[in-house]
C-alpha atoms as a PDB file:
ATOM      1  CA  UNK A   1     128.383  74.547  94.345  1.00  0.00           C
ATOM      2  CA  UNK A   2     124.861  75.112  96.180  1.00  0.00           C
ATOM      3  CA  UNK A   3     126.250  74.687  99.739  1.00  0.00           C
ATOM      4  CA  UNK A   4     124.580  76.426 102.771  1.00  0.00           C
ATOM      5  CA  UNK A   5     127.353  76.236 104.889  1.00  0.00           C
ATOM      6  CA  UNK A   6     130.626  77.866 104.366  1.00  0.00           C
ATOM      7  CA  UNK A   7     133.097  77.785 107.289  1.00  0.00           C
ATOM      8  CA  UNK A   8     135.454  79.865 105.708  1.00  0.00           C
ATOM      9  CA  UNK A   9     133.128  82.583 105.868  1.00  0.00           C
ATOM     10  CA  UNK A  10     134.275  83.097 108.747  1.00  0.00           C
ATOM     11  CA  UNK A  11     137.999  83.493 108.379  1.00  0.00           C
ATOM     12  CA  UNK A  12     137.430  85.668 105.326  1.00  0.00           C
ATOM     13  CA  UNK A  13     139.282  88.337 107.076  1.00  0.00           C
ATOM     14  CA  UNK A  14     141.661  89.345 109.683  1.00  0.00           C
ATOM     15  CA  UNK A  15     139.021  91.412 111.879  1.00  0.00           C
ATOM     16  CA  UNK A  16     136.583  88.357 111.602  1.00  0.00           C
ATOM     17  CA  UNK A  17     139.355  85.892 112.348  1.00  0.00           C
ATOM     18  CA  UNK A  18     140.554  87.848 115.426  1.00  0.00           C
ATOM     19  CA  UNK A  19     136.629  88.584 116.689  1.00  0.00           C
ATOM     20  CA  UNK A  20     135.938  84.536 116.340  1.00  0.00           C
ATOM     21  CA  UNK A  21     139.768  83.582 118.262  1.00  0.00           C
ATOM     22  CA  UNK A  22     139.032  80.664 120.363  1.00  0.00           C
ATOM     23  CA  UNK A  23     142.221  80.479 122.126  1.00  0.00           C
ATOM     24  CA  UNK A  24     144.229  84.281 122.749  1.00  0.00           C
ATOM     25  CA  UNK A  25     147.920  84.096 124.345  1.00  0.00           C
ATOM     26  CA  UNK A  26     148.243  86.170 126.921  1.00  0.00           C
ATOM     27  CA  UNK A  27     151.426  87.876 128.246  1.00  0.00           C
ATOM     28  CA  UNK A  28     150.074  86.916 131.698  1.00  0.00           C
ATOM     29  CA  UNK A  29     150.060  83.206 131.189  1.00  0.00           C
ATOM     30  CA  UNK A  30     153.777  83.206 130.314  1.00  0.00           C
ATOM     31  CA  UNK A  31     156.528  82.358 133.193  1.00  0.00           C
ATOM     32  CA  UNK A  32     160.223  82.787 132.196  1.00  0.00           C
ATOM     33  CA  UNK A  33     162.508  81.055 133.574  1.00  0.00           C
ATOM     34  CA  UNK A  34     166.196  82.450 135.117  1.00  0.00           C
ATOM     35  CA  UNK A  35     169.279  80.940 135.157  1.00  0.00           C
ATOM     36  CA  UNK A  36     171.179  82.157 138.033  1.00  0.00           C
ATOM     37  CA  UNK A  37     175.147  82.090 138.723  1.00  0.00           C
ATOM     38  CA  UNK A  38     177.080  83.353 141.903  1.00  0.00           C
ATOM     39  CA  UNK A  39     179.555  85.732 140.577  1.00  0.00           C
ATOM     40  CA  UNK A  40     177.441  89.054 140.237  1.00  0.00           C
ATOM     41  CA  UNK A  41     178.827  90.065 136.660  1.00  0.00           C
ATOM     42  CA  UNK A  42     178.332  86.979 134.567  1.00  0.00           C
ATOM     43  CA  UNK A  43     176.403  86.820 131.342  1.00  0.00           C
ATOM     44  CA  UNK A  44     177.193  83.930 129.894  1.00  0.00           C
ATOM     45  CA  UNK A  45     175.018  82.975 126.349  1.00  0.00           C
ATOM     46  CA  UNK A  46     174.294  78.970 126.627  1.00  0.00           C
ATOM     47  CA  UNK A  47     175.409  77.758 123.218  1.00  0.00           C
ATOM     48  CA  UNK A  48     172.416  74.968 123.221  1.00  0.00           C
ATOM     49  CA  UNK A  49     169.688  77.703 123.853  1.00  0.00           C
ATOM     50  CA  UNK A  50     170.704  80.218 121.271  1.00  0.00           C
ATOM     51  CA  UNK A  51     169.323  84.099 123.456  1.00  0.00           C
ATOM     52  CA  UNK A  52     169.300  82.382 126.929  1.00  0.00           C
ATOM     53  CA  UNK A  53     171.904  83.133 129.211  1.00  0.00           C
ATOM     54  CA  UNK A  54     173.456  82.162 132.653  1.00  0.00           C
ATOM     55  CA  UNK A  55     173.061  85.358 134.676  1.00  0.00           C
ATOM     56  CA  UNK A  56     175.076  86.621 137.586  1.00  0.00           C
ATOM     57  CA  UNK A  57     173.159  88.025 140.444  1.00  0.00           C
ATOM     58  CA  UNK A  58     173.596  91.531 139.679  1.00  0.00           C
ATOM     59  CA  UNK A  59     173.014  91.260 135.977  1.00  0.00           C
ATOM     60  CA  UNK A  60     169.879  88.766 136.828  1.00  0.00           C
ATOM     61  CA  UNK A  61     167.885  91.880 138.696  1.00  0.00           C
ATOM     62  CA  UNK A  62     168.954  94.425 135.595  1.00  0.00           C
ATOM     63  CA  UNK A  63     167.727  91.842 132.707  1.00  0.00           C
ATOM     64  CA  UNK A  64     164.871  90.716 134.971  1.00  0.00           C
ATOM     65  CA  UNK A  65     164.076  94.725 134.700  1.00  0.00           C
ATOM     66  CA  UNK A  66     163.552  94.821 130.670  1.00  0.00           C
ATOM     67  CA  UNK A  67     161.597  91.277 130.868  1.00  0.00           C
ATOM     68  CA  UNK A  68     159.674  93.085 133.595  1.00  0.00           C
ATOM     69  CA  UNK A  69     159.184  96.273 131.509  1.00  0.00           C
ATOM     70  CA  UNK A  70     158.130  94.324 128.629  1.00  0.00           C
ATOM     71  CA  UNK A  71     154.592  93.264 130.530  1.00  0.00           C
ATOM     72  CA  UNK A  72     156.103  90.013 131.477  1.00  0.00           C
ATOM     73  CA  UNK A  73     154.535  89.730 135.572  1.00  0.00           C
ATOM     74  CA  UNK A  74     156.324  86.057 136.766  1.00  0.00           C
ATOM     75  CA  UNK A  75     159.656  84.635 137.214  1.00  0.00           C
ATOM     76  CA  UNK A  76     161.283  81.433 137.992  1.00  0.00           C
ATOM     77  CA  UNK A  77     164.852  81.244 138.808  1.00  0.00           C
ATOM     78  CA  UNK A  78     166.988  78.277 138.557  1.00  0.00           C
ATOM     79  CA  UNK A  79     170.496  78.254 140.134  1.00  0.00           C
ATOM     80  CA  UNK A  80     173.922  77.131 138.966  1.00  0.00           C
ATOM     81  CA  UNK A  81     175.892  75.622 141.276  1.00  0.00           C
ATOM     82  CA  UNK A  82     179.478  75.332 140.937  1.00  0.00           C
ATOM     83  CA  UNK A  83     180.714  71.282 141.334  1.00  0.00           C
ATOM     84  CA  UNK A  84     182.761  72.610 144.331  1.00  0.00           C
ATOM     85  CA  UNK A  85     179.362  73.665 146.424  1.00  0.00           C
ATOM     86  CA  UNK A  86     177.773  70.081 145.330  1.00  0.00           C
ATOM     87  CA  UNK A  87     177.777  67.207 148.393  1.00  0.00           C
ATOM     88  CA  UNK A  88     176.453  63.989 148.268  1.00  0.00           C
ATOM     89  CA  UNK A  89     173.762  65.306 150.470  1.00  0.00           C
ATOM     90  CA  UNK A  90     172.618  68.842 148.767  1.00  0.00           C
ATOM     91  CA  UNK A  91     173.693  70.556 152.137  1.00  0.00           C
ATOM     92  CA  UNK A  92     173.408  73.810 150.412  1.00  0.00           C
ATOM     93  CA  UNK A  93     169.833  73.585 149.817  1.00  0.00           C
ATOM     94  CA  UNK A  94     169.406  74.738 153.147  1.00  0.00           C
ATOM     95  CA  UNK A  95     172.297  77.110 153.270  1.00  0.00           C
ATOM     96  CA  UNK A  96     170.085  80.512 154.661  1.00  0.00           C
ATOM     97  CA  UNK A  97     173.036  82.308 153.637  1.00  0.00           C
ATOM     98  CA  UNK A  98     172.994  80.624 149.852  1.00  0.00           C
ATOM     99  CA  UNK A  99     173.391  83.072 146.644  1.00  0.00           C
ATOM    100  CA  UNK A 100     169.910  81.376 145.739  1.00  0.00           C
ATOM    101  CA  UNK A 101     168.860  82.962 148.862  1.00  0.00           C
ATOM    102  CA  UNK A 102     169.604  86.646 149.389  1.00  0.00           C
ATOM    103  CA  UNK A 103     168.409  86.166 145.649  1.00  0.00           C
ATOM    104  CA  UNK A 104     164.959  86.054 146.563  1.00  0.00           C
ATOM    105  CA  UNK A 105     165.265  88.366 148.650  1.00  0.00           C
ATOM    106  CA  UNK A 106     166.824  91.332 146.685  1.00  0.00           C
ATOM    107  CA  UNK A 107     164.048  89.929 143.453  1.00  0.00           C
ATOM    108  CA  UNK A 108     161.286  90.748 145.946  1.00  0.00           C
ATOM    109  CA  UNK A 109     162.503  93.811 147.171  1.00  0.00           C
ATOM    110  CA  UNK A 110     162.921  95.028 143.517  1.00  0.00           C
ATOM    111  CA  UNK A 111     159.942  93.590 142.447  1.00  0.00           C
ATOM    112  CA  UNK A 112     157.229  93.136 145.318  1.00  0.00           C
ATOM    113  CA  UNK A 113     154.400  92.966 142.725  1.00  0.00           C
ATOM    114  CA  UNK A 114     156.194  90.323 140.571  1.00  0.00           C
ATOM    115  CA  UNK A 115     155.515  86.670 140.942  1.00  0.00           C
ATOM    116  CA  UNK A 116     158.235  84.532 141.857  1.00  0.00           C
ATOM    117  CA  UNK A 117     158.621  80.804 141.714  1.00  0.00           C
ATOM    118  CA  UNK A 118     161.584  78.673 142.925  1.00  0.00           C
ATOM    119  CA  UNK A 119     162.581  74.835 142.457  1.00  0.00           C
ATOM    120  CA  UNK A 120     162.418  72.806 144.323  1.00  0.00           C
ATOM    121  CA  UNK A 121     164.198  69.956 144.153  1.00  0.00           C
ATOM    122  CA  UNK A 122     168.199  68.565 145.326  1.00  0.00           C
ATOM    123  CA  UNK A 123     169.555  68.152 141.858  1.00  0.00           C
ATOM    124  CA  UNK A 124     171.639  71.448 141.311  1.00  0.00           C
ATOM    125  CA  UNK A 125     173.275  70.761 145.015  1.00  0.00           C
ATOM    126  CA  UNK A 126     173.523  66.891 144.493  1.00  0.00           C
ATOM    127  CA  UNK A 127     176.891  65.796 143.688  1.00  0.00           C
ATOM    128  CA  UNK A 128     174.992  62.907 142.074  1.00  0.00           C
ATOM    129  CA  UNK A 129     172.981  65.116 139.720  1.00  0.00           C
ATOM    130  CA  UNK A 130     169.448  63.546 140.711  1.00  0.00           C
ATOM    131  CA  UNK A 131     166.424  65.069 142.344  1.00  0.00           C
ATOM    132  CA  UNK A 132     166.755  63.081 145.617  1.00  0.00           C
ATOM    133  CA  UNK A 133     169.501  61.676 148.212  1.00  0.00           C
ATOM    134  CA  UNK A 134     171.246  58.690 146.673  1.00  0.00           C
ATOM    135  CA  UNK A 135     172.317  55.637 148.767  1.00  0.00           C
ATOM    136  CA  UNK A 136     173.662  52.740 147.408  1.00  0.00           C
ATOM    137  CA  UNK A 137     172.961  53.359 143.548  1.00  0.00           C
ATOM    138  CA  UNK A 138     169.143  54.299 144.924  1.00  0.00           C
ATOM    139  CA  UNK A 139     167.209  57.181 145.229  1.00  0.00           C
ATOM    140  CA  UNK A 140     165.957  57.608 148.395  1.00  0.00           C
ATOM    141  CA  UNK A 141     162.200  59.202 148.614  1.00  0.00           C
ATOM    142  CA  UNK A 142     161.496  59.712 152.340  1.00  0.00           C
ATOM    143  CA  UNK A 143     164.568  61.556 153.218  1.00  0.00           C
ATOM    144  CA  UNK A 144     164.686  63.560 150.505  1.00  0.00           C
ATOM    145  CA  UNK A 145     160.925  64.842 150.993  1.00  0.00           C
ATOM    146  CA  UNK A 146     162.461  65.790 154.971  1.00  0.00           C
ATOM    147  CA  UNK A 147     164.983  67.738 152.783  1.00  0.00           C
ATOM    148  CA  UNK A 148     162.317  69.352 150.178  1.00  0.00           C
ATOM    149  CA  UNK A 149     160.441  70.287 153.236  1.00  0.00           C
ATOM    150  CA  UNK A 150     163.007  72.600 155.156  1.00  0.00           C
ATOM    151  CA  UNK A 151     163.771  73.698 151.226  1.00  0.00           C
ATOM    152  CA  UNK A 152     160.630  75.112 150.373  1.00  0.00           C
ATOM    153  CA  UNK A 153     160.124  76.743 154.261  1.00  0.00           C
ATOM    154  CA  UNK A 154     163.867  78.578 153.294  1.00  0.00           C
ATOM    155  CA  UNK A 155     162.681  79.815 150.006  1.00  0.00           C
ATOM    156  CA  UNK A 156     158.917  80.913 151.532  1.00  0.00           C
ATOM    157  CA  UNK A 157     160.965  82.978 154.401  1.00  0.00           C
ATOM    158  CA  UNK A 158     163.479  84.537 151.184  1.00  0.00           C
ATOM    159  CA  UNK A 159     159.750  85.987 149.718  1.00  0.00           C
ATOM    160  CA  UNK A 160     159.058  83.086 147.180  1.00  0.00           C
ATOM    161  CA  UNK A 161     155.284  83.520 146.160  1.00  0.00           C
ATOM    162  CA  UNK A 162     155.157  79.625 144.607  1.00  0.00           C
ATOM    163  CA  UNK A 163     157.560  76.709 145.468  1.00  0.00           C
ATOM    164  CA  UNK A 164     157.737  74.255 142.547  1.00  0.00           C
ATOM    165  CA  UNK A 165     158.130  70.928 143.792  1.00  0.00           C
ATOM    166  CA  UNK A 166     160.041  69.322 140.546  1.00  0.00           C
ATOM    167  CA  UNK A 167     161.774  66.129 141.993  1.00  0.00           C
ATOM    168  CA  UNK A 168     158.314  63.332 141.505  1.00  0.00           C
ATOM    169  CA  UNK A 169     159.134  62.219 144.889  1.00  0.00           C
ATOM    170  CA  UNK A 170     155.760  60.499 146.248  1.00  0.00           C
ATOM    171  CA  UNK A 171     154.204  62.430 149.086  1.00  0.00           C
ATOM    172  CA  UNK A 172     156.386  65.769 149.012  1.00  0.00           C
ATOM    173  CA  UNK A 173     153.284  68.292 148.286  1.00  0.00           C
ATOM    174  CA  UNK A 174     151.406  67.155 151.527  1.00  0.00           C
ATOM    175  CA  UNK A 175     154.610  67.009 153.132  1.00  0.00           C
ATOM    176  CA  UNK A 176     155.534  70.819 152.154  1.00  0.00           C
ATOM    177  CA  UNK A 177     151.950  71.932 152.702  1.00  0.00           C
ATOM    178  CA  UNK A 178     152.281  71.285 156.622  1.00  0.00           C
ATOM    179  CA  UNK A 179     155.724  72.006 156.793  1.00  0.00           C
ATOM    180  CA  UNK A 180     154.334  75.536 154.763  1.00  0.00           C
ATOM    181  CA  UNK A 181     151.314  76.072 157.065  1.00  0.00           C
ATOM    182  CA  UNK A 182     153.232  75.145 160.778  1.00  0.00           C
ATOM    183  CA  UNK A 183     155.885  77.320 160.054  1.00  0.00           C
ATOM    184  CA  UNK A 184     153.484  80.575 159.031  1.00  0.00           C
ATOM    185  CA  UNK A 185     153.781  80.466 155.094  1.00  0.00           C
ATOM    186  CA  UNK A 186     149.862  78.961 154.715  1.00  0.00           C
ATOM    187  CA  UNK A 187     149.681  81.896 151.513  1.00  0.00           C
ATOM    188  CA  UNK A 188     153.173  80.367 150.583  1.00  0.00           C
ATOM    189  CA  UNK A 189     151.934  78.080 147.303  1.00  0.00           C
ATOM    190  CA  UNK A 190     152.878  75.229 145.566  1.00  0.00           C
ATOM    191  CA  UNK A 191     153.302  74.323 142.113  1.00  0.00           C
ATOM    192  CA  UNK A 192     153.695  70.914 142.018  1.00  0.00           C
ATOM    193  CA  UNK A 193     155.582  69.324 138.755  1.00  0.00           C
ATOM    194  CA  UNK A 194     152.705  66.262 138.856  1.00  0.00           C
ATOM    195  CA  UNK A 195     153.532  64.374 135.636  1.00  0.00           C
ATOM    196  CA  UNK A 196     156.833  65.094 134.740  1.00  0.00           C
ATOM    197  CA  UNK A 197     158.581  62.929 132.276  1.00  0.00           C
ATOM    198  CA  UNK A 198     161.843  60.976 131.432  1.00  0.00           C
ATOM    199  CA  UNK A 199     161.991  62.909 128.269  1.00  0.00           C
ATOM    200  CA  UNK A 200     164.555  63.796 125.942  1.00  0.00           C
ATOM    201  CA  UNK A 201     163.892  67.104 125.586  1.00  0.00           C
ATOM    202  CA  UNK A 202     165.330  68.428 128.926  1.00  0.00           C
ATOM    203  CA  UNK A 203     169.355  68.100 127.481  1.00  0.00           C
ATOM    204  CA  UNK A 204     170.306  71.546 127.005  1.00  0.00           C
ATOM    205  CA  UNK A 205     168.265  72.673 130.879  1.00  0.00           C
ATOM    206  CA  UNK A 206     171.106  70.346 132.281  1.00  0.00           C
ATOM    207  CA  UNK A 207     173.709  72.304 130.323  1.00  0.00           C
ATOM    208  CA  UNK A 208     172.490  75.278 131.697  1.00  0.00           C
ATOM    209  CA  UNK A 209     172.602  74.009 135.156  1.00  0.00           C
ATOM    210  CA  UNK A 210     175.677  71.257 134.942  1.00  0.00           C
ATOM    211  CA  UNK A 211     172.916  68.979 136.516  1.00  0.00           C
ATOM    212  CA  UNK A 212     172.900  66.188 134.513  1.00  0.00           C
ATOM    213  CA  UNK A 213     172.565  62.615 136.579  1.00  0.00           C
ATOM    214  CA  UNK A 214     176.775  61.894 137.023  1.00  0.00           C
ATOM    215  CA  UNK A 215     175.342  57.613 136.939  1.00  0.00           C
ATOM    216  CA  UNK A 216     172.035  56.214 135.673  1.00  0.00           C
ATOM    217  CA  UNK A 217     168.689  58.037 134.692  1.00  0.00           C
ATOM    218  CA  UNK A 218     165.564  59.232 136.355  1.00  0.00           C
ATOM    219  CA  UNK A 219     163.267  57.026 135.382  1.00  0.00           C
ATOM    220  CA  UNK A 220     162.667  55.603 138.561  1.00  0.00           C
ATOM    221  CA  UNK A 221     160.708  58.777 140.270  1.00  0.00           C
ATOM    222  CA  UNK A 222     160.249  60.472 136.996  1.00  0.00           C
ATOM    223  CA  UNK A 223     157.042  58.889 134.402  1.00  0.00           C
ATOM    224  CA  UNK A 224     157.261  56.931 131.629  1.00  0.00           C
ATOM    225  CA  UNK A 225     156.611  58.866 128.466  1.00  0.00           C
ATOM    226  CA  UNK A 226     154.411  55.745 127.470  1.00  0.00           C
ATOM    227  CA  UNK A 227     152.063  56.199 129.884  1.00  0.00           C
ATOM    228  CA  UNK A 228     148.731  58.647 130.420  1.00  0.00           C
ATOM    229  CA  UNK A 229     146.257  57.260 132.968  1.00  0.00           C
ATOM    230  CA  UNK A 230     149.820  57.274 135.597  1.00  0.00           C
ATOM    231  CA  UNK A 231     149.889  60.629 134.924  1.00  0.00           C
ATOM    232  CA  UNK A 232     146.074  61.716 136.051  1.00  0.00           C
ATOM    233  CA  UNK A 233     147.017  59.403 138.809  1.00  0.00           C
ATOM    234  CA  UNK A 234     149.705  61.956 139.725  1.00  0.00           C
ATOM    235  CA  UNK A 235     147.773  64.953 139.172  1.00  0.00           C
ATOM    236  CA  UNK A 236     144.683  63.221 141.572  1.00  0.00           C
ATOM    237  CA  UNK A 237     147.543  62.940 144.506  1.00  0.00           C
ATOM    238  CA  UNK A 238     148.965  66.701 144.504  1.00  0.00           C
ATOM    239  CA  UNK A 239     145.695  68.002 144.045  1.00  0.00           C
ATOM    240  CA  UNK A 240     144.004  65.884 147.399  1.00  0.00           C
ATOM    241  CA  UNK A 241     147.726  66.537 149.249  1.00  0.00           C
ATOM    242  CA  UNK A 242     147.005  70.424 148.485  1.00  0.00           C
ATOM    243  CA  UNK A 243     148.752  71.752 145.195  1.00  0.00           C
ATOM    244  CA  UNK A 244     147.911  75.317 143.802  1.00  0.00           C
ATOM    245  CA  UNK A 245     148.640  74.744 140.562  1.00  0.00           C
ATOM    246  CA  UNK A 246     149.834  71.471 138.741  1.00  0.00           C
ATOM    247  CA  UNK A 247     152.053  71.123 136.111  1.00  0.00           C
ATOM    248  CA  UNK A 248     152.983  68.832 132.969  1.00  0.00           C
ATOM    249  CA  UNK A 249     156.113  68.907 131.511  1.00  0.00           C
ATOM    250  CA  UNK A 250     157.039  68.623 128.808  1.00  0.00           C
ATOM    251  CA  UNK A 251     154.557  70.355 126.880  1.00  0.00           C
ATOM    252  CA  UNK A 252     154.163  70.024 123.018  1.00  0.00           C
ATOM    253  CA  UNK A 253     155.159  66.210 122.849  1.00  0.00           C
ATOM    254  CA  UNK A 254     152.493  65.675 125.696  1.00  0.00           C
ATOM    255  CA  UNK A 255     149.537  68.107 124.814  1.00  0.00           C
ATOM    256  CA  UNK A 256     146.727  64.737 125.200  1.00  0.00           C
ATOM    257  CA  UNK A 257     148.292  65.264 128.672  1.00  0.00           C
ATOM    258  CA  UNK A 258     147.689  68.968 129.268  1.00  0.00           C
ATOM    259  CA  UNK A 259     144.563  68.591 127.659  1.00  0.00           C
ATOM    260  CA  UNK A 260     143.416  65.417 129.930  1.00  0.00           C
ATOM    261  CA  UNK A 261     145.090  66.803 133.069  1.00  0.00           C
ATOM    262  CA  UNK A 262     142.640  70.234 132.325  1.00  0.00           C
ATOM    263  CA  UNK A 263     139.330  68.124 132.255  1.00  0.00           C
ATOM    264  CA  UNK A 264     140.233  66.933 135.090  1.00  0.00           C
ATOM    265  CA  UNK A 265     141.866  69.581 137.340  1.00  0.00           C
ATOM    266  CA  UNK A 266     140.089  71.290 139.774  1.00  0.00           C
ATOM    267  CA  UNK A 267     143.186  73.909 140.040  1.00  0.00           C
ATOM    268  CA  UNK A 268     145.025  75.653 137.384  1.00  0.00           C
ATOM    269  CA  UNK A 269     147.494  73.865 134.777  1.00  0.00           C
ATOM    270  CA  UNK A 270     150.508  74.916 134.183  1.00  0.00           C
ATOM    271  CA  UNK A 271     152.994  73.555 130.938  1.00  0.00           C
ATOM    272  CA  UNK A 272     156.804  73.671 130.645  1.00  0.00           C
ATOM    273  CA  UNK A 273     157.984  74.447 127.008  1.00  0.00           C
ATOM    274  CA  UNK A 274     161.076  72.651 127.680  1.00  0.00           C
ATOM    275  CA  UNK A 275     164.412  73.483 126.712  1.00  0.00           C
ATOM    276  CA  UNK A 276     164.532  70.611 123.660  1.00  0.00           C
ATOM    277  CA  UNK A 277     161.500  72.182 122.256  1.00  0.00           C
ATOM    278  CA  UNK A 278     162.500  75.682 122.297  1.00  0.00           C
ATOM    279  CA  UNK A 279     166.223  74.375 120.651  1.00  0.00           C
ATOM    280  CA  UNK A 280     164.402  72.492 118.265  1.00  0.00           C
ATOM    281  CA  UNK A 281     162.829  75.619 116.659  1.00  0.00           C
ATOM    282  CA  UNK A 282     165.346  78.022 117.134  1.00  0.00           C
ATOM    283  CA  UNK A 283     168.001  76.091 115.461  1.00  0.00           C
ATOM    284  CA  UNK A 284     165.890  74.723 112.397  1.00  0.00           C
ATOM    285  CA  UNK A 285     165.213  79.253 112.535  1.00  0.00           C
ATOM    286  CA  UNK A 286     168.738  79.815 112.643  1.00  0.00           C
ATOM    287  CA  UNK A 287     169.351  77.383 109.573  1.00  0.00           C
ATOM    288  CA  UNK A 288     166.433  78.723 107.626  1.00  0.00           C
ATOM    289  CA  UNK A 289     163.508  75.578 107.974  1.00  0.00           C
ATOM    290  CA  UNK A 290     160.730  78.206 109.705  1.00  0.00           C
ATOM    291  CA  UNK A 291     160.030  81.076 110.600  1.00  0.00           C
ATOM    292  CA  UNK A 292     161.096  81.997 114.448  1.00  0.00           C
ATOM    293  CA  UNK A 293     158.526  84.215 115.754  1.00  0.00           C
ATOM    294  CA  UNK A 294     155.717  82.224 114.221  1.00  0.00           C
ATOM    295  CA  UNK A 295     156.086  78.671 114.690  1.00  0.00           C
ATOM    296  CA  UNK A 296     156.890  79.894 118.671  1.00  0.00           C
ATOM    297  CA  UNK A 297     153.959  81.861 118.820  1.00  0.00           C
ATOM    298  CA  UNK A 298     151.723  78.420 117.296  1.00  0.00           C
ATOM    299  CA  UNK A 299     153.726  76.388 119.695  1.00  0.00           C
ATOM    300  CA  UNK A 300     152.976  78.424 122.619  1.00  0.00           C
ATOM    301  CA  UNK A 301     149.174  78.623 121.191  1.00  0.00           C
ATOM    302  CA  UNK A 302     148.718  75.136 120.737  1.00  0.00           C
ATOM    303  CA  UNK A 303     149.986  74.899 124.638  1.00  0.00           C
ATOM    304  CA  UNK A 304     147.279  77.189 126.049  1.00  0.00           C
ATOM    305  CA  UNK A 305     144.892  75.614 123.071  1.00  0.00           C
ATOM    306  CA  UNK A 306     145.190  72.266 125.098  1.00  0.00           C
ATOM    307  CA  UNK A 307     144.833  73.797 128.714  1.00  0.00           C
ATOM    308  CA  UNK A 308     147.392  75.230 130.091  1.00  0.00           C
ATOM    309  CA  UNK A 309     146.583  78.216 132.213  1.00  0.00           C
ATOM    310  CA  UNK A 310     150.122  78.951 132.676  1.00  0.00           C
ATOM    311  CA  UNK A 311     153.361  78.197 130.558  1.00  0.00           C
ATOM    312  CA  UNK A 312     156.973  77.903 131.463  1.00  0.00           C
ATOM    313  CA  UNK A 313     158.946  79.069 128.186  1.00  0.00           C
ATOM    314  CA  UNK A 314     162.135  80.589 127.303  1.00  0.00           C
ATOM    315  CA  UNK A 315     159.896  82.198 124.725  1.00  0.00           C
ATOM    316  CA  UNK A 316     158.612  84.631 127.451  1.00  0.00           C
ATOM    317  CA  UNK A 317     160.853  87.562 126.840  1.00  0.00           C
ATOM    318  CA  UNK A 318     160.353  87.764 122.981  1.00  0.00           C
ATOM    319  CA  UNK A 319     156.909  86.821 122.784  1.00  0.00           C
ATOM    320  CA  UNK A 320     156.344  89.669 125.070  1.00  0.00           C
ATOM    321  CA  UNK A 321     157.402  91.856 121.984  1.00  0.00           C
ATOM    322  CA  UNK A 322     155.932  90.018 119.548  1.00  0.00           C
ATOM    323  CA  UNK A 323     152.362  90.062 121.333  1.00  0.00           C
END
């Protein structure tokens, strides 16, 4: 064939396909996430996320020490809260004395150069399971962005480097910027969740956490998978109300989001490989449909490949050996 042009010229070799890489995964865009129980010895393996455990607070800092040792530089913890501690009105959100709380603390003093994120939302204290205060079968938004506020001002005095704002309530990321800046914490951040979805992906994160909505969904403050210009909408609000960094979430099932949310972000974008998505491939591994380590690594490629400056995985850990 008398052709000119040969693209495969260049991927004729490894050394030629790694010089030529448009898109290289970094261990420092990778966030893993923690889940976090009160009795300081448990280690409990979460059968719907095969290698991801709930962690006691003693055994949390120790494994937090080999992820740390592995080149892995950013955390996110997520607490489990036992259906005794959970009220109608997430009181223990802003217990100072919380397990969640002298958790941060102990984290940072352990690991001051570590960066630590915390959710924020009233979900794991909720008796009702949802991200807000519930009256009447509703979810209310103003009183529950009163209650993110003093949330976020708790966790920035525990040491937290980010708060995560992950309930979609409208108008909590100016909100928790001035409640941030009058009460000292202006270098406090805030890494708003800006177009989270109703998705199906998030079942076995609500195993972890027994947080699961106990009547309806969360459709009504969380978007509509259908949907794409609502979600640049979001993005355009946190950014103007003075989010850090803005997330989508899921990831792989919404990389034309991640990909339309980068063009347009002035800040950095962050993904969440959900829990569904990391499931997905390590049970079709486990039963022998792909290979573990390198349909991850391609998922968490294709992530960064559409955007995302930062991703959320449960991936973080291994692909930190893998890298």
């Amino acid at each position: 064939m008398d052709l000119k042009i040969r693209p495969r010229r260049n991927r004729k070799s490894n050394s030629v396909r790694e010089m030529l890489a448009e898109t290289r995964l970094s261990l420092n865009n990778l966030v893993y996430p923690v889940f976090l129980a009160e009795d300081p010895s448990t280690q409990n393996e979460i059968k719907t996320l095969p290698g991801i455990h709930r962690w006691g607070t003693k055994k949390a800092l120790d494994h937090i020490a080999e992820v740390w040792d592995s080149g892995i530089r950013a955390f996110d913890i997520f607490p489990v809260i036992p259906d005794s501690q959970k009220t109608p009105g997430a009181e223990g959100a802003l217990n100072p004395d919380h397990f969640l709380i002298r958790f941060f603390k102990d984290f940072k003093q352990r690991f001051p150069e570590a960066t630590l994120f915390s959710d924020v939302a009233l979900d794991p204290f909720n008796s009702d399971g949802h991200d807000g205060l519930v009256k009447d079968g509703k979810i209310l938004n103003d009183p529950s962005v009163e209650m993110l506020v003093k949330m976020s001002v708790l966790h920035a005095q525990a040491g937290v480097d980010f708060v995560s704002p992950s309930d979609m309530m409208d108008g909590r990321v100016g909100a928790i910027r001035q409640g941030l800046d009058e009460a000292g914490f202006q270098d406090t951040g805030i890494l708003s969740y800006s177009a989270k979805y109703a998705s199906a992906y998030y079942n076995p994160f609500r195993d972890a956490l027994d947080s699961a909505p106990r009547f309806g969904d969360k459709k009504t403050y969380q978007m509509d998978p259908r949907n794409a210009l609502e979600a640049l909408r979001e993005v355009r609000l946190d950014i103007e109300e003075g989010a850090d960094m803005v997330m989508v979430k899921p990831a792989l099932a919404y990389l034309d989001i991640i990909c339309q949310v980068a063009d347009l972000s002035e800040v950095p974008v962050a993904a969440y490989n959900v829990s569904g998505e990391y499931a997905m491939i390590k049970f079709a591994a486990q039963n022998g449909a792909l290979d573990e380590k390198r349909a991850a690594l391609e998922s968490l490629t294709a992530i960064h490949r559409a955007g995302a400056n930062v991703i959320f995985t449960y991936w973080a850990f291994q692909a930190a050996k893998w890298i």
